[in-house]
N, C-alpha and C. Protein backbone atom coordinates (compact mmCIF):
# COMPACT_ATOMS: atom_id res chain seq x y z
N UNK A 1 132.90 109.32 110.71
CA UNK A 1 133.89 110.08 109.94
C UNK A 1 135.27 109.62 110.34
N UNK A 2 136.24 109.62 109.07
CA UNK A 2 137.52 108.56 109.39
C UNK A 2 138.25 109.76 109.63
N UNK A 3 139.30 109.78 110.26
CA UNK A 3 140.69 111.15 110.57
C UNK A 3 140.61 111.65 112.06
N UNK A 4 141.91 111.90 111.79
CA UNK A 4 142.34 112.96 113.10
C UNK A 4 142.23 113.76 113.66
N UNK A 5 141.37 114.39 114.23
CA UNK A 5 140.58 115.97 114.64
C UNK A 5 142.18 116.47 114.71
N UNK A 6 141.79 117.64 114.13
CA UNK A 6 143.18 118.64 114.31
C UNK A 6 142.03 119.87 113.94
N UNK A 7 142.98 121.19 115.00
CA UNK A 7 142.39 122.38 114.49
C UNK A 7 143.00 122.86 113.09
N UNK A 8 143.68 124.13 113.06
CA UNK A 8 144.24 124.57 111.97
C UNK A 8 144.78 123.90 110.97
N UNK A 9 144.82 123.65 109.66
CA UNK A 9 145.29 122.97 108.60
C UNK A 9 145.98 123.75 107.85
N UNK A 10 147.14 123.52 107.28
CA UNK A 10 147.97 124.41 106.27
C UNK A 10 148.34 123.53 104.87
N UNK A 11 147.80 124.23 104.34
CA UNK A 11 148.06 122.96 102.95
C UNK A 11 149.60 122.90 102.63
N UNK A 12 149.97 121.88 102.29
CA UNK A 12 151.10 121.44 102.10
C UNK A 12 151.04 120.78 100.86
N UNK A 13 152.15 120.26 100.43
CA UNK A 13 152.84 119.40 99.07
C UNK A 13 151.90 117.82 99.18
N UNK A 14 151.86 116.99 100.42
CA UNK A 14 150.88 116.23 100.50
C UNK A 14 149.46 116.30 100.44
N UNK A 15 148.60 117.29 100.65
CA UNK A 15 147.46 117.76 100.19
C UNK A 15 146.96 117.50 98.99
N UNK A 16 146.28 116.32 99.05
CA UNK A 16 145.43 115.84 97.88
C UNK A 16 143.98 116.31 97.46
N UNK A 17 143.32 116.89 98.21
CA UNK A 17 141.85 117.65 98.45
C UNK A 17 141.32 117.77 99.63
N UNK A 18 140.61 118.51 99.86
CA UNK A 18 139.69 119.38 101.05
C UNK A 18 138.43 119.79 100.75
N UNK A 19 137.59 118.60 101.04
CA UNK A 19 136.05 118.37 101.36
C UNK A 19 135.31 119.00 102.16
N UNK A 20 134.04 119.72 101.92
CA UNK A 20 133.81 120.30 103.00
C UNK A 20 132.63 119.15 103.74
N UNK A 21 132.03 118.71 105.02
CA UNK A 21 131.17 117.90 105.22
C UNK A 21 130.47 117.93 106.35
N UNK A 22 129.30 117.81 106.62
CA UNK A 22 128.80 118.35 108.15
C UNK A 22 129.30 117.25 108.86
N UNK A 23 129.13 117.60 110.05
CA UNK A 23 129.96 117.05 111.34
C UNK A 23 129.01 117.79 112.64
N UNK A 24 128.20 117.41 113.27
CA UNK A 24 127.94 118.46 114.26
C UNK A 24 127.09 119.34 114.46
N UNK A 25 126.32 119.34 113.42
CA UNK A 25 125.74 120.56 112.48
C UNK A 25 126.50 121.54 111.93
N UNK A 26 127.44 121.61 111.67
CA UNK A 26 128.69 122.70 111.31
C UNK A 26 129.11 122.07 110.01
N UNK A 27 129.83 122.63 109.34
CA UNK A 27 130.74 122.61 108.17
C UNK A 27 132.03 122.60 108.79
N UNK A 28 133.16 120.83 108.52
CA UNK A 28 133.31 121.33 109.02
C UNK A 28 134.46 120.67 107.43
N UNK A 29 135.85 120.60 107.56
CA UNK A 29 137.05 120.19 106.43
C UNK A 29 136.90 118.62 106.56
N UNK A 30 137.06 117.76 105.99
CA UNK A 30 137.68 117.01 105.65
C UNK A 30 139.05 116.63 105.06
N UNK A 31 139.75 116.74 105.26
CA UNK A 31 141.47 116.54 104.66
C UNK A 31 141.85 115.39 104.00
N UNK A 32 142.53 115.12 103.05
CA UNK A 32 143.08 113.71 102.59
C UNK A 32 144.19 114.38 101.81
N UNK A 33 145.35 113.41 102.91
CA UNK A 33 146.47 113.41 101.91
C UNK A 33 147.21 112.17 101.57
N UNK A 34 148.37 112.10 101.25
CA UNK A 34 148.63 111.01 100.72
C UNK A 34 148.65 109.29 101.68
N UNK A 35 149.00 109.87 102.35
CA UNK A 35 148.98 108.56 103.47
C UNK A 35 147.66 108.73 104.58
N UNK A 36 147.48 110.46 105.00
CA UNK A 36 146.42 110.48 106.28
C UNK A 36 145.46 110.71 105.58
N UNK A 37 144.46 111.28 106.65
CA UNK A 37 143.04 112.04 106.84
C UNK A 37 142.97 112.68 107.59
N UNK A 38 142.52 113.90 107.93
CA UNK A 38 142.13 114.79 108.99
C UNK A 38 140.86 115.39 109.11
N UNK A 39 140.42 115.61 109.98
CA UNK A 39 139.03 116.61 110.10
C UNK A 39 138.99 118.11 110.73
N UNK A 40 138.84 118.99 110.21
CA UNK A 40 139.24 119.99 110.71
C UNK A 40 138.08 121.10 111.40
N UNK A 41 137.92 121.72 112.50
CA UNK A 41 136.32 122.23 112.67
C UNK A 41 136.00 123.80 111.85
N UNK A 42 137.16 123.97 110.84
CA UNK A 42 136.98 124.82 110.01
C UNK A 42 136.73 124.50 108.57
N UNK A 43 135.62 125.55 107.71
CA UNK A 43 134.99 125.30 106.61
C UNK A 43 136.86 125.48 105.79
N UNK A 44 136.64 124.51 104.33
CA UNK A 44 137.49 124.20 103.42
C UNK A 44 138.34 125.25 103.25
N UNK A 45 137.39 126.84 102.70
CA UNK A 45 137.57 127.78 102.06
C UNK A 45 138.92 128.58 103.09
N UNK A 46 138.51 128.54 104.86
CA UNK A 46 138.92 128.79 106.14
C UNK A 46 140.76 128.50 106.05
N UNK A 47 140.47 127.25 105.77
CA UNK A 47 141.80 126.73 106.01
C UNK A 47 142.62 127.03 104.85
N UNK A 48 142.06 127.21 103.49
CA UNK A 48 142.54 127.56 102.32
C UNK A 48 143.45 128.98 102.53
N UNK A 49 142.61 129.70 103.09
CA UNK A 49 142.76 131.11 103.13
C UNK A 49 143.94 131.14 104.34
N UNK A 50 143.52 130.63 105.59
CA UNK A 50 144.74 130.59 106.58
C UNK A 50 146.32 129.94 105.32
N UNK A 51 145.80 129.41 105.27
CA UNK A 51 147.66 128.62 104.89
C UNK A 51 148.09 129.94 103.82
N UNK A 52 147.22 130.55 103.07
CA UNK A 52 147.50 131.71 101.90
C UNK A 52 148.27 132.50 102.89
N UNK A 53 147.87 132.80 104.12
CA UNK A 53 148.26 134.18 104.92
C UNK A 53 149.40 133.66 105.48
N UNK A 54 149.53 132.44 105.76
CA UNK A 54 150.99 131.91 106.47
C UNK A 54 152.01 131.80 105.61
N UNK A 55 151.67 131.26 104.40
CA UNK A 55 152.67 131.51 103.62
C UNK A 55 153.35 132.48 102.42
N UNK A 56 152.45 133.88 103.17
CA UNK A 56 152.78 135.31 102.62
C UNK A 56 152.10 135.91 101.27
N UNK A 57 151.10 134.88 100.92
CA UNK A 57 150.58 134.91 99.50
C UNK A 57 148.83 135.57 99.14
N UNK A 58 148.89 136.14 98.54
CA UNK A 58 147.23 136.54 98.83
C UNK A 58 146.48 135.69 97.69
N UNK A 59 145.23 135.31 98.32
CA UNK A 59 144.18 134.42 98.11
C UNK A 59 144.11 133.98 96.68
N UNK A 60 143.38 135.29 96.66
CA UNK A 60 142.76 136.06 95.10
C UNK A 60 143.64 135.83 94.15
N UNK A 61 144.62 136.16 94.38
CA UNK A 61 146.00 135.63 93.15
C UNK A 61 146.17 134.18 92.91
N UNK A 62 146.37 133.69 93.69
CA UNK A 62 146.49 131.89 94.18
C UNK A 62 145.07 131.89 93.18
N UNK A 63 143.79 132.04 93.40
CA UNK A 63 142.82 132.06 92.89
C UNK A 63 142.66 131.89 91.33
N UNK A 64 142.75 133.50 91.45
CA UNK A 64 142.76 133.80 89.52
C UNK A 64 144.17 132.60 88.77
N UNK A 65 145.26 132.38 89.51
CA UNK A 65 146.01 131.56 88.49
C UNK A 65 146.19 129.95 88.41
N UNK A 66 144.93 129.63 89.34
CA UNK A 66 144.38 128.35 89.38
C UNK A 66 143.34 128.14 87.85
């Protein structure tokens, strides 16, 4: 697996998609953005939801207007 182990991920403006892929036996992120890669030991949905709460926004809304 290609990338940078990092824990927490916050999606950002470079955020091109978030794969989910075993690693370990776990689920774990895959990251790709425009220049990197990262691997993260949290499932896709995990990190989706963290960056929602950091940046004051709830999920479900982000959700429905996707």
């Amino acid at each position: 697996m290609k990338g940078i182990k990092i824990g927490e991920y916050l999606v950002n403006s470079c955020t091109m998609y978030i794969e989910p892929v075993e690693y370990a036996n776990k689920i774990y992120s895959h990251i790709v953005e425009v220049e990197e890669e990262f691997l993260s030991p949290f499932k896709p949905l995990q990190n989706i939801k963290n960056s929602c709460d950091y940046f004051g926004v709830d999920y479900e809304s982000r959700r429905k207007g996707t």
